[in-house]
Protein backbone atom coordinates (compact mmCIF):
# COMPACT_ATOMS: atom_id res chain seq x y z
CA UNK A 1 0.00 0.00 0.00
CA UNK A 2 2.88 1.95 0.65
CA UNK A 3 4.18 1.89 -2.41
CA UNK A 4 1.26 2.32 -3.98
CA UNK A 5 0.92 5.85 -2.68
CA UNK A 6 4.52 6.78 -3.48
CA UNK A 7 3.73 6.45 -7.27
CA UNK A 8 1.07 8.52 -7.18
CA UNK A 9 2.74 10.92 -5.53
CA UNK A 10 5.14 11.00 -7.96
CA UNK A 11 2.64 10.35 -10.85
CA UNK A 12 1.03 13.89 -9.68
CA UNK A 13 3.09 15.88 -7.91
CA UNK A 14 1.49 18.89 -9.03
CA UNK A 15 -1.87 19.16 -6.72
CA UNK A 16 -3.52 20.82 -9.36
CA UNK A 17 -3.47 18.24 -11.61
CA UNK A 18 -4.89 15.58 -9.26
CA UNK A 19 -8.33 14.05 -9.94
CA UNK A 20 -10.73 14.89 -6.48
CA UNK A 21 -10.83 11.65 -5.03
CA UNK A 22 -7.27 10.97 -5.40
CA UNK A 23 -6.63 14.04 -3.70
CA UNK A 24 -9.18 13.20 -0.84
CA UNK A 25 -7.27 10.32 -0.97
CA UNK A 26 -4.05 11.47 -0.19
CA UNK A 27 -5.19 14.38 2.12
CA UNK A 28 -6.64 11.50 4.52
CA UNK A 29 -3.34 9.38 4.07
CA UNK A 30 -1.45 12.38 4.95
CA UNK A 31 -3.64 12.57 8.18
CA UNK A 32 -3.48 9.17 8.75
CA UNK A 33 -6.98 8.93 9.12
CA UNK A 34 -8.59 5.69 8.39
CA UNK A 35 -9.33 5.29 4.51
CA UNK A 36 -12.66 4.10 3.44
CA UNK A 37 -12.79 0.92 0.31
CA UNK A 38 -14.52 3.38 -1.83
CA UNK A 39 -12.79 6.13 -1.27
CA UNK A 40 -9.49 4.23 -2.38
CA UNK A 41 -11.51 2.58 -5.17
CA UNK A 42 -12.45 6.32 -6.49
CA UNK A 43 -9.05 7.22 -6.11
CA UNK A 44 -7.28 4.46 -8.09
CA UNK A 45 -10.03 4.96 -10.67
CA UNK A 46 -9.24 8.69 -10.92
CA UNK A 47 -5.48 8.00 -11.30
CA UNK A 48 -5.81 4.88 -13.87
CA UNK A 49 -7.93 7.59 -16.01
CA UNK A 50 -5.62 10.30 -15.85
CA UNK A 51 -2.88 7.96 -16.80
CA UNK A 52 -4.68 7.01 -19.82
CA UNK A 53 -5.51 10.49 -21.38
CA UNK A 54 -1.44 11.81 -20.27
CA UNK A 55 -0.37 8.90 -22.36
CA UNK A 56 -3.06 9.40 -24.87
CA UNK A 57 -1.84 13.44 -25.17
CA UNK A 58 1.93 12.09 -25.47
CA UNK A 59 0.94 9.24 -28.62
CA UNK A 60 -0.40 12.41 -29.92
CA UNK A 61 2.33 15.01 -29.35
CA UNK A 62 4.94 12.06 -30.43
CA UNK A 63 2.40 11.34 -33.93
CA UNK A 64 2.58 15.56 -34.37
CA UNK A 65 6.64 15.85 -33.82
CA UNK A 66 6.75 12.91 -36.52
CA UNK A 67 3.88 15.21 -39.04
CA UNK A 68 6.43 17.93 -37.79
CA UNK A 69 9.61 16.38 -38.59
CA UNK A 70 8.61 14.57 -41.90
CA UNK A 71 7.01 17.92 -43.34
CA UNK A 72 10.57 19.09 -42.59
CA UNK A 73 12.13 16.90 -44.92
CA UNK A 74 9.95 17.31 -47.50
CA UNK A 75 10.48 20.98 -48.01
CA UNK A 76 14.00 20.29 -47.64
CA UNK A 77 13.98 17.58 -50.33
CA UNK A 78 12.01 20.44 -52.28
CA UNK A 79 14.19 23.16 -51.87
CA UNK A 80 17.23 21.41 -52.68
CA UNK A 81 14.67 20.26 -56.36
CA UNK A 82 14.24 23.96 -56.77
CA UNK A 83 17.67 24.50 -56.17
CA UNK A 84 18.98 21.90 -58.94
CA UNK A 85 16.44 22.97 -61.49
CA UNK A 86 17.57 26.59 -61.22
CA UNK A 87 19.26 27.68 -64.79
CA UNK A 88 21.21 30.16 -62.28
CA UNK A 89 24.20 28.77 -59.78
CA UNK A 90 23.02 29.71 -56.04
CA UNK A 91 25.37 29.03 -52.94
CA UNK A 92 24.18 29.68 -49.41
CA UNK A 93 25.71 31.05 -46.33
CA UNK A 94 25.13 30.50 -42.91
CA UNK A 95 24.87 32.78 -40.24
CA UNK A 96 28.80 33.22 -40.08
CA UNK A 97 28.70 33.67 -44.01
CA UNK A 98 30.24 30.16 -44.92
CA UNK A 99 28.86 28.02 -48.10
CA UNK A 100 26.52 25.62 -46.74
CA UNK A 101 24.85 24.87 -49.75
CA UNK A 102 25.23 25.32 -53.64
CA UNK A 103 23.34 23.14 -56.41
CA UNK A 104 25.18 22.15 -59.40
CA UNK A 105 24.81 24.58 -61.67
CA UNK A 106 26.80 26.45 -59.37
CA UNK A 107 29.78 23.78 -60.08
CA UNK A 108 29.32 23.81 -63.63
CA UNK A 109 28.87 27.81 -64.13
CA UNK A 110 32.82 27.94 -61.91
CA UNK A 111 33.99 24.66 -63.13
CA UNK A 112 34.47 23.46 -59.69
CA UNK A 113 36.43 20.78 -59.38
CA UNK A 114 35.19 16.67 -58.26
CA UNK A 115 37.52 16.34 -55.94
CA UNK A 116 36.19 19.93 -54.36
CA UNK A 117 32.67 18.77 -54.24
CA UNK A 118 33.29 15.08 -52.97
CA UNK A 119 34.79 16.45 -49.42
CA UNK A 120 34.39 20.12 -49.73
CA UNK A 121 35.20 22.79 -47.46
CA UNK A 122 34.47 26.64 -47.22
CA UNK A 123 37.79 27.28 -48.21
CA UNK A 124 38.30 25.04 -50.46
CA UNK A 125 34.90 25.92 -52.21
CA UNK A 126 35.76 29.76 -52.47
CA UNK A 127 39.41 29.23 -53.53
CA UNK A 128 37.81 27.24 -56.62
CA UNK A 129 35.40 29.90 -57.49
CA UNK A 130 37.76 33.02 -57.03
CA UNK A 131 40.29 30.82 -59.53
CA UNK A 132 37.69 31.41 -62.67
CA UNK A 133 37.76 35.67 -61.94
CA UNK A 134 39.65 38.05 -63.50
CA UNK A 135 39.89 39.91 -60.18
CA UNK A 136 39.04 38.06 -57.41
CA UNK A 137 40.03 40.68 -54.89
CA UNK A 138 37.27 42.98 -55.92
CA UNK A 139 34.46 39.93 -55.56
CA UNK A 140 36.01 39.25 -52.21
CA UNK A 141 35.96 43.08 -51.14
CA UNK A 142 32.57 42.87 -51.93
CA UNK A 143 30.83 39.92 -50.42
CA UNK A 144 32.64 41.17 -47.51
CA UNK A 145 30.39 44.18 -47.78
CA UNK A 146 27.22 42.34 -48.65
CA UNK A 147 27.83 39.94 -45.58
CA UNK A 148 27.75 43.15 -43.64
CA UNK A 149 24.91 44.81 -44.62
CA UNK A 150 21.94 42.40 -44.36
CA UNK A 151 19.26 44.55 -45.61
CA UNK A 152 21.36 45.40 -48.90
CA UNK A 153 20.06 44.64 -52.43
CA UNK A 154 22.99 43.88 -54.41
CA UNK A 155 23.82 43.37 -58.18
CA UNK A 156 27.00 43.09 -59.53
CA UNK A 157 28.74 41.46 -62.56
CA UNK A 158 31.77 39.47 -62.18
CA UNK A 159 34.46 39.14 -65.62
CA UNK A 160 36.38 35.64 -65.54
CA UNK A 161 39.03 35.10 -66.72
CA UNK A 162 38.03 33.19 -69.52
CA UNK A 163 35.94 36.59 -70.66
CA UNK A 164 32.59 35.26 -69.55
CA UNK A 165 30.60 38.09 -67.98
CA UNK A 166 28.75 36.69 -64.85
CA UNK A 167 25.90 38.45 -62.92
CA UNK A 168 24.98 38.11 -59.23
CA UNK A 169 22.28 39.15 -56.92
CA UNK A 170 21.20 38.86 -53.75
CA UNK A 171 18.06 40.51 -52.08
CA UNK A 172 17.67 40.32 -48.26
CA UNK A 173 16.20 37.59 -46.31
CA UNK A 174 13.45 38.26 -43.76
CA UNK A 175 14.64 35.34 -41.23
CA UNK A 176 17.10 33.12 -40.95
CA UNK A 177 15.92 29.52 -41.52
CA UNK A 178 17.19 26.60 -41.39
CA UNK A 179 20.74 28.03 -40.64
CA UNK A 180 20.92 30.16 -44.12
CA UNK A 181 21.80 33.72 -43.59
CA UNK A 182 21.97 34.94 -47.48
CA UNK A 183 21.21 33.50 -50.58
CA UNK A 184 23.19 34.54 -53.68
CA UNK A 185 22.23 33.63 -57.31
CA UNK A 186 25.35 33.75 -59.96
CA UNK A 187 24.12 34.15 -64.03
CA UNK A 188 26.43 33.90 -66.91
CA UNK A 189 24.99 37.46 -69.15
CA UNK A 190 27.59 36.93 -71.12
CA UNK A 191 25.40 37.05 -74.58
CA UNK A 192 23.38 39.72 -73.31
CA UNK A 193 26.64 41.68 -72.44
CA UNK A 194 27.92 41.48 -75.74
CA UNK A 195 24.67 42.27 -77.20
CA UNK A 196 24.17 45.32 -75.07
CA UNK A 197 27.88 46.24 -75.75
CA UNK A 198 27.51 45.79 -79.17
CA UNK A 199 23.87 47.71 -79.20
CA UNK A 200 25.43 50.64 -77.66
CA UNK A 201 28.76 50.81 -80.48
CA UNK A 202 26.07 50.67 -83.12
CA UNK A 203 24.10 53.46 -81.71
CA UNK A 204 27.41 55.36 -81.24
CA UNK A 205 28.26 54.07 -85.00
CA UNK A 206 25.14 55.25 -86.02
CA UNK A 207 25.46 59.08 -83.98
CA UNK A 208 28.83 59.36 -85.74
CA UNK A 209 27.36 58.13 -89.28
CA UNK A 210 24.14 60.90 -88.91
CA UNK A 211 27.01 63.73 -87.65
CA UNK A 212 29.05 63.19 -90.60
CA UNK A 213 26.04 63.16 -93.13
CA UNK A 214 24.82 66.36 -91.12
CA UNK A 215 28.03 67.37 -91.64
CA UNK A 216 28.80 66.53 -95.09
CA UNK A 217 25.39 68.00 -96.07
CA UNK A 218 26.10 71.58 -94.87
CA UNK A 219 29.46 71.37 -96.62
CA UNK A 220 28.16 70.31 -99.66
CA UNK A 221 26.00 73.22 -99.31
CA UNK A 222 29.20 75.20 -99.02
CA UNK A 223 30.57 73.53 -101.75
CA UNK A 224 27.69 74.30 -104.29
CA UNK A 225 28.09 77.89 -102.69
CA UNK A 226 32.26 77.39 -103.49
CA UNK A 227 31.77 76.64 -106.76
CA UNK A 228 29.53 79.88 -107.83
CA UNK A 229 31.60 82.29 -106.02
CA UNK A 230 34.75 80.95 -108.02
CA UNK A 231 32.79 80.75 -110.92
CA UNK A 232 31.75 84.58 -110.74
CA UNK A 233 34.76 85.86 -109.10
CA UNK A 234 37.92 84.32 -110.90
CA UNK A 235 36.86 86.46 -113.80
CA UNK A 236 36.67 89.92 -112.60
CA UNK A 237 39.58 88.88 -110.55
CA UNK A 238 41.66 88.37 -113.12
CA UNK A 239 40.80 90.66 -115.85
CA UNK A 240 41.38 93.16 -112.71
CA UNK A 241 45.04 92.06 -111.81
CA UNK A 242 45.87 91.82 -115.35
CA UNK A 243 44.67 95.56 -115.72
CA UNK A 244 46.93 96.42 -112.20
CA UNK A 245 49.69 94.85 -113.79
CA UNK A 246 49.65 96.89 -117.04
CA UNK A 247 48.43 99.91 -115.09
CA UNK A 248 51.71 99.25 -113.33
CA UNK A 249 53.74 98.89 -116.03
CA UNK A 250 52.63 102.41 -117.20
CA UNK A 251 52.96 103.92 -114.36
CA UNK A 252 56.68 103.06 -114.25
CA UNK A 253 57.04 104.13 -117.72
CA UNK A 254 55.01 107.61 -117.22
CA UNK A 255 57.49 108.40 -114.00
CA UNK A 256 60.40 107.74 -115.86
CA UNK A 257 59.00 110.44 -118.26
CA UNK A 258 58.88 112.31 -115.53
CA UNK A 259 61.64 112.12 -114.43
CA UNK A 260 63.41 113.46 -118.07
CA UNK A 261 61.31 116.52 -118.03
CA UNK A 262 62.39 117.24 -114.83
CA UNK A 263 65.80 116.61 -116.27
CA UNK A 264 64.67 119.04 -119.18
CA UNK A 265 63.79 121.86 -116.40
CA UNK A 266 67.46 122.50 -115.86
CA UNK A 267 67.86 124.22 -119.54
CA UNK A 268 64.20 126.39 -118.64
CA UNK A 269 65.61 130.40 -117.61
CA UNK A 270 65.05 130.17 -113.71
CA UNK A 271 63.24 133.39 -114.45
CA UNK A 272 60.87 132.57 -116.74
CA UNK A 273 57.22 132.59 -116.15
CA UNK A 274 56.87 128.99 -117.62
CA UNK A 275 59.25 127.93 -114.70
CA UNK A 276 57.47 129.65 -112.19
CA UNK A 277 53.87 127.65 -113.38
CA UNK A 278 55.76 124.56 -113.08
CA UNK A 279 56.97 125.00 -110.04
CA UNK A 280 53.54 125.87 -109.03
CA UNK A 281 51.36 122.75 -110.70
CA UNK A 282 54.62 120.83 -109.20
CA UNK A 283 53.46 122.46 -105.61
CA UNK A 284 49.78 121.47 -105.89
CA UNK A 285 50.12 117.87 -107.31
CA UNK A 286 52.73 117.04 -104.52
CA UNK A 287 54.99 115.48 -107.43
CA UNK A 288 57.16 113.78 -104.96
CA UNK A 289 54.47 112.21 -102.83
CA UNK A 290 52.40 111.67 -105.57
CA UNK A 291 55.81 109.83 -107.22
CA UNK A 292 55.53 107.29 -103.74
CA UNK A 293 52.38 106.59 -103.35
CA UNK A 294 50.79 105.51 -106.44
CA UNK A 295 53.93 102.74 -106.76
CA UNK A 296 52.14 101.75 -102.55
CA UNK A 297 48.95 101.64 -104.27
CA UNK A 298 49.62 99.69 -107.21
CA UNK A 299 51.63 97.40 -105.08
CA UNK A 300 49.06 96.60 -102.13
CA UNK A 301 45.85 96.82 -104.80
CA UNK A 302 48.19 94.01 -106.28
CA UNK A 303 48.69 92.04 -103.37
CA UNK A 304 44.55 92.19 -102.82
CA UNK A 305 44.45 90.95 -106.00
CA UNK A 306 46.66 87.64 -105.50
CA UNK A 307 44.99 87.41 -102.17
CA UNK A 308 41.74 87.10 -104.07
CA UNK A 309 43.08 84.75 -106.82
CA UNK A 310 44.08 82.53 -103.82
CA UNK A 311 40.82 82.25 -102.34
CA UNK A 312 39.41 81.72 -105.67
CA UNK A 313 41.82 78.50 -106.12
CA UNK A 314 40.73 77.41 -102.85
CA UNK A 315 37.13 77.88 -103.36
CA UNK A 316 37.93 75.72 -106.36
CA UNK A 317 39.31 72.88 -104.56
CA UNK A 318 36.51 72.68 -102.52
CA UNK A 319 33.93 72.81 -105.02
CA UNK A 320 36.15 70.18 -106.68
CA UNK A 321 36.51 72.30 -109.89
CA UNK A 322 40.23 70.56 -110.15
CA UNK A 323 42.43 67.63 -110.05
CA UNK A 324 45.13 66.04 -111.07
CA UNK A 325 45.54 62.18 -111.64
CA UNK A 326 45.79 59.54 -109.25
CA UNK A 327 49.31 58.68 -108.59
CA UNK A 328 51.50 56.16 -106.23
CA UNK A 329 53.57 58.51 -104.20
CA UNK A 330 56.03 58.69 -101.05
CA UNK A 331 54.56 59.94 -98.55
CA UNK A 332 58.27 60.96 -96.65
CA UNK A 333 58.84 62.91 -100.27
CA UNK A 334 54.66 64.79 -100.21
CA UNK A 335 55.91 65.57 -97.14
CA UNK A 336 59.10 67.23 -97.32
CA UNK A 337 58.01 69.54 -99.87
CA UNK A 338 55.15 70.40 -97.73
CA UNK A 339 57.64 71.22 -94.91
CA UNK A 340 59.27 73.59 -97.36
CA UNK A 341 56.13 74.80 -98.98
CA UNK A 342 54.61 76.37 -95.14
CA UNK A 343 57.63 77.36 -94.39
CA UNK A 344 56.85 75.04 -91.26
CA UNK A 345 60.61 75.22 -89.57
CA UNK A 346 59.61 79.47 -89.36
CA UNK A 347 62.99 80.71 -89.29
CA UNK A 348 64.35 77.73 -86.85
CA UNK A 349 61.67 78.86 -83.55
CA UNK A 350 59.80 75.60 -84.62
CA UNK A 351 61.88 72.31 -84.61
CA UNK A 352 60.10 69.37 -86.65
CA UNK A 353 60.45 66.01 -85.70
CA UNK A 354 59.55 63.56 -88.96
CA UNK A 355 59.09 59.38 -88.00
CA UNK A 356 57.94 58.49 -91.22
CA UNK A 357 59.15 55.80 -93.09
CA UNK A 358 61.00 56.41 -96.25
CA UNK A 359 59.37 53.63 -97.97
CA UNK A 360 55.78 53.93 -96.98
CA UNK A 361 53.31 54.58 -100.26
CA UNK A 362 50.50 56.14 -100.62
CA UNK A 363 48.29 56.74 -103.65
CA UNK A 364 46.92 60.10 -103.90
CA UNK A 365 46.65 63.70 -106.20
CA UNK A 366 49.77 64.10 -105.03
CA UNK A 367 49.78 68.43 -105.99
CA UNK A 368 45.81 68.25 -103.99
CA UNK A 369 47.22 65.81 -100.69
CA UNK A 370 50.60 68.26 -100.67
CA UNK A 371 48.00 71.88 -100.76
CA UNK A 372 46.05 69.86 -97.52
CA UNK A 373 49.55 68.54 -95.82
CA UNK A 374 50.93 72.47 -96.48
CA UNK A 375 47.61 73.97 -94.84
CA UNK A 376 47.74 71.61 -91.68
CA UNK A 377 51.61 72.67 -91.34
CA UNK A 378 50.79 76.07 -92.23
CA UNK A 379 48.17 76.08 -89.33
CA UNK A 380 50.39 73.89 -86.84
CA UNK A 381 53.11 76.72 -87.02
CA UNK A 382 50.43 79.59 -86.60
CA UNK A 383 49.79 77.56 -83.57
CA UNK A 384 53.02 77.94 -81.90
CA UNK A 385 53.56 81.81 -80.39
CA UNK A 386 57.11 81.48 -79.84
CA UNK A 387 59.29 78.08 -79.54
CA UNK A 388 57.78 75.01 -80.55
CA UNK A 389 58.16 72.09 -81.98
CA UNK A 390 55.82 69.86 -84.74
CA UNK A 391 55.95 65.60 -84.99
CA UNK A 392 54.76 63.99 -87.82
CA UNK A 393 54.04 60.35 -87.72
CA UNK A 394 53.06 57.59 -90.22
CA UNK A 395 52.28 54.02 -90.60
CA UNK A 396 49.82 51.48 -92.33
CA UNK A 397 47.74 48.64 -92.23
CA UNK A 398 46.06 46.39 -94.45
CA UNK A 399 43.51 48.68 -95.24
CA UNK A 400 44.73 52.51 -94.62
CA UNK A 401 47.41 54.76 -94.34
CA UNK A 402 47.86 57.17 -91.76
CA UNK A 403 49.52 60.39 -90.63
CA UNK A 404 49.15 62.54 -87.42
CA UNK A 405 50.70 66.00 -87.25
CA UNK A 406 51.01 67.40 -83.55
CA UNK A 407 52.10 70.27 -82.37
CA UNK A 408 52.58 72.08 -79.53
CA UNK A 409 51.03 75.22 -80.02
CA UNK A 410 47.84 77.17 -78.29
CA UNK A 411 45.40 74.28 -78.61
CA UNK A 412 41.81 74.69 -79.63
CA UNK A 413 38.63 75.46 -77.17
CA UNK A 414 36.22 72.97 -77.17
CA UNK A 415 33.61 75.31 -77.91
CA UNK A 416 35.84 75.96 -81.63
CA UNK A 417 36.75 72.33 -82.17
CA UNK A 418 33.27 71.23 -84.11
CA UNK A 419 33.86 74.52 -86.24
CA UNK A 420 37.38 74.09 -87.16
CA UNK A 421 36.78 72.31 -90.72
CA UNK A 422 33.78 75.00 -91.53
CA UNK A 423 34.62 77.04 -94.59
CA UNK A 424 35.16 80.36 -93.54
CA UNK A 425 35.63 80.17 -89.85
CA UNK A 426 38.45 81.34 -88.24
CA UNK A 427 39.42 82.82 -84.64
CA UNK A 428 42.53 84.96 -86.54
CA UNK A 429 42.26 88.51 -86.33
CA UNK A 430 40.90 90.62 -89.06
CA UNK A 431 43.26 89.95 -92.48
CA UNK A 432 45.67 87.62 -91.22
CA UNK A 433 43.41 84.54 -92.47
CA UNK A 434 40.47 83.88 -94.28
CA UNK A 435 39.59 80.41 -92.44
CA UNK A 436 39.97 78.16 -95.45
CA UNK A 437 43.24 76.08 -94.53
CA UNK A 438 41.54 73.48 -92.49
CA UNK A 439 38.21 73.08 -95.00
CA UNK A 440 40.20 72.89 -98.23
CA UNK A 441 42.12 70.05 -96.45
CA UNK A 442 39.21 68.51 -94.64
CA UNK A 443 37.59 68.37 -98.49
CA UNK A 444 40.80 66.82 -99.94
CA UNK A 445 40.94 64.21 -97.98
CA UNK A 446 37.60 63.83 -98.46
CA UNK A 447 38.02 63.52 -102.27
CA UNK A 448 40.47 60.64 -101.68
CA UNK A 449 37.72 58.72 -99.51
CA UNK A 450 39.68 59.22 -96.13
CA UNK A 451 38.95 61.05 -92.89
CA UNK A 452 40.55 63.71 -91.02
CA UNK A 453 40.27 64.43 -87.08
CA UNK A 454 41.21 66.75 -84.92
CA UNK A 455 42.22 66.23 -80.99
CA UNK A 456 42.78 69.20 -78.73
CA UNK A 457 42.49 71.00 -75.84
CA UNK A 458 43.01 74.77 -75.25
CA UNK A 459 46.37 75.43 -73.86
CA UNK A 460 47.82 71.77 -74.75
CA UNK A 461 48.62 71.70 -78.46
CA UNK A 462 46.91 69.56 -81.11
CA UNK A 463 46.66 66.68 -82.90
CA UNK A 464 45.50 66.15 -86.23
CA UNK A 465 45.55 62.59 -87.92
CA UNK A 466 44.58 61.89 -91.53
CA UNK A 467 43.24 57.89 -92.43
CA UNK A 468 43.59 57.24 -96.32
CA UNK A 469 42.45 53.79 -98.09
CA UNK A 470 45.56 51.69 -98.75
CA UNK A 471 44.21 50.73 -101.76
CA UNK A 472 41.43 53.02 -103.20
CA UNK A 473 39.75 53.06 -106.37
CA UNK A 474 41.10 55.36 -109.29
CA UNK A 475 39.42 59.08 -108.59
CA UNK A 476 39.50 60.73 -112.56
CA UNK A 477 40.59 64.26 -112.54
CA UNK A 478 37.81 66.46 -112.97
């Protein structure tokens, strides 16, 4: 009996869990008072039916931990399914940011290798992926920072080494469950890179093409403009010098008749009223200033007149009212005589420096490619205030031949460089250009199919590099 109570004592040691007779029962066996048959058979009954329903509740907490635990596994087995069916390599990281799971597209997308995967390791994991990167510092510098900033949306893209372009994400996770701390998805955009990359050099291809046509429609414009003015003014240009000229010429000859009557004066009586009108009209015409400055006049109107006739032959070369026939020439030799012809060298304040190769060819108009060579060394010198110096470089490829001129002179503002090949535009002062150097060369070179280009910045010299075909199609003279 003793023993009896003991276990349920035990059994319910919490009084408020004790049935009422049972705890009548043990109230009066804590007295010692004498128990009644039917009080202990209440009691047992009591305690047999509370044993039943706690082990009834446990079957049922034990069947719910197995629901539990077996629900568990399923998601797991479904998460890792998601996981391999991904088309994007994901690795996880547990709460001290170490892999704890990747899937294998992950393997496959690093080229991670067996030997990795059969007993791998953190370490040994990371070491395999940072291999395949062009720079694995900078992914390392920056999962560091993603590690530390767990409410950070991040997007990078990764370059291996191989040139693949890889993309990878990761957006912040409310919880941590089941151990993960961050998720991280890696995609090779290597196609859509290359297709972006190459979308945005056509559309820069394509802002360069509609600039040039802009470009080559306003001097076309020009040109058609070009080719009237030389067309009306070469004419009365040259009717106008040849009448200077022979103006000239008689002037001469009238002053030297001049100068015998006033030879013949000397045998005129000093006296004479004849003598004194002479030395009167000779008073009122100012003989001897007269004498000067009609030579000054001749001579400058002359000057004007060869200014004009210059313009006129450079209108013409725009308007491409010229040529001469296509020829295979050295370009060291179109060169030199350009030199010469600008009068680049400027007394000896300008020191050239040539690296052009002696042999190098080029087929051109060799008397049109020397006028646009002379104007870009004519306007490289103007360039330089004081001491300077000029390089000239060449080479070739398969298709073109090239030639930069640089010099280190006052540079151009950016606000002047789009201008620069414009007919007529020129930041000289008043008469000491007439700003159509850089367009009759920019149309030459034009003429022979190439391109010319100018690089600058104000204060810093320039740079201007000419691109012909290496082998070009014969251009008739016109």
């Amino acid at each position: 009996m003793k023993q009896i109570h003991e276990l349920v004592v035990q059994s319910f040691a919490d009084p408020a869990t004790r049935p009422a007779a049972l705890a009548r029962y043990l109230e009066a066996a804590a007295a010692a008072a004498p128990v009644a048959p039917e009080l202990l058979e209440a009691a047992l009954v009591d305690a047999l039916t509370a044993c039943q329903a706690i082990q009834a509740d446990s079957a049922r907490q034990a069947a719910e931990r197995l629901d539990a635990e077996e629900h568990t596994e399923n998601l797991l087995q479904l998460l890792g399914t998601i996981l391999e069916s991904s088309d994007e390599g994901i690795l996880a990281l547990d709460t001290e940011d170490r892999i704890i799971r990747f899937n294998s597209r992950l393997v496959g997308l690093f080229a991670i290798p067996d030997e990795v995967i059969a007993f791998w390791r953190h370490e040994d994991v990371m070491a395999a992926l940072l291999a395949q990167l062009a720079d694995p510092a900078a992914f390392s510098h920056s999962l560091a920072e993603l590690c530390l900033a767990p409410d950070a949306d991040w997007r990078e893209t990764l370059e291996c080494a191989d040139g693949r372009v890889i993309e990878w994400r990761s957006q912040p996770q409310p919880a941590v469950w089941a151990g993960v701390k961050r998720v991280i998805s890696f995609l090779d955009v290597t196609e859509r890179f290359r297709s972006e990359t190459n979308r945005r050099l056509l559309e820069r291809k394509l802002d360069e093409t509609r600039e040039r046509l802009l470009q080559a429609e306003k001097l076309a414009a020009i040109f058609q403009l070009s080719a009237g003015l030389a067309h009306e003014i070469s004419n009365p240009i040259g009717f106008i010098q040849s009448n200077l000229e022979a103006m000239g010429r008689y002037v001469h000859t009238m002053l030297g008749l001049l100068e015998l009557y006033a030879q013949a004066e000397d045998d005129l009586p000093p006296e004479g009223a004849r003598m004194a009108a002479l030395g009167a009209a000779k008073k009122a015409a100012d003989l001897e200033f007269l004498r000067d400055d009609v030579v000054d006049l001749l001579d400058e109107s002359l000057r004007g007149t060869r200014r004009l006739a210059t313009m006129v032959g450079s209108l013409r070369v725009l308007a491409h009212a010229q040529g001469s026939a296509m020829q295979t020439v050295g370009l060291a030799g179109l060169l030199d005589a350009a030199l010469v012809a600008a009068d680049a060298a400027a007394g000896g304040r300008v020191q050239i420096r040539r690296s052009v190769d002696d042999s190098l060819q080029v087929e051109c108009r060799p008397s049109e490619l020397g006028e646009a060579l002379k104007n870009l060394l004519h306007n490289a010198r103007d360039a330089i205030a004081g001491a300077g110096e000029i390089s000239l470089r060449a080479g070739a490829d398969e298709r073109q031949v090239w030639l930069e001129i640089a010099d280190t002179g006052c540079g151009i503002p950016a606000g002047n460089l789009g201008r620069i090949f414009e007919p007529f535009f020129t930041t000289k002062p008043p008469g000491a250009g007439m700003g159509l150097g850089l367009s009759v060369a920019y149309a030459i070179v034009a003429m022979h199919g190439g391109t010319i280009a100018a690089t600058s910045e104000a204060g810093q010299g320039s740079v201007f590099r000419i691109c012909l075909p290496r082998h070009q199609a014969a251009i008739p003279a016109a």
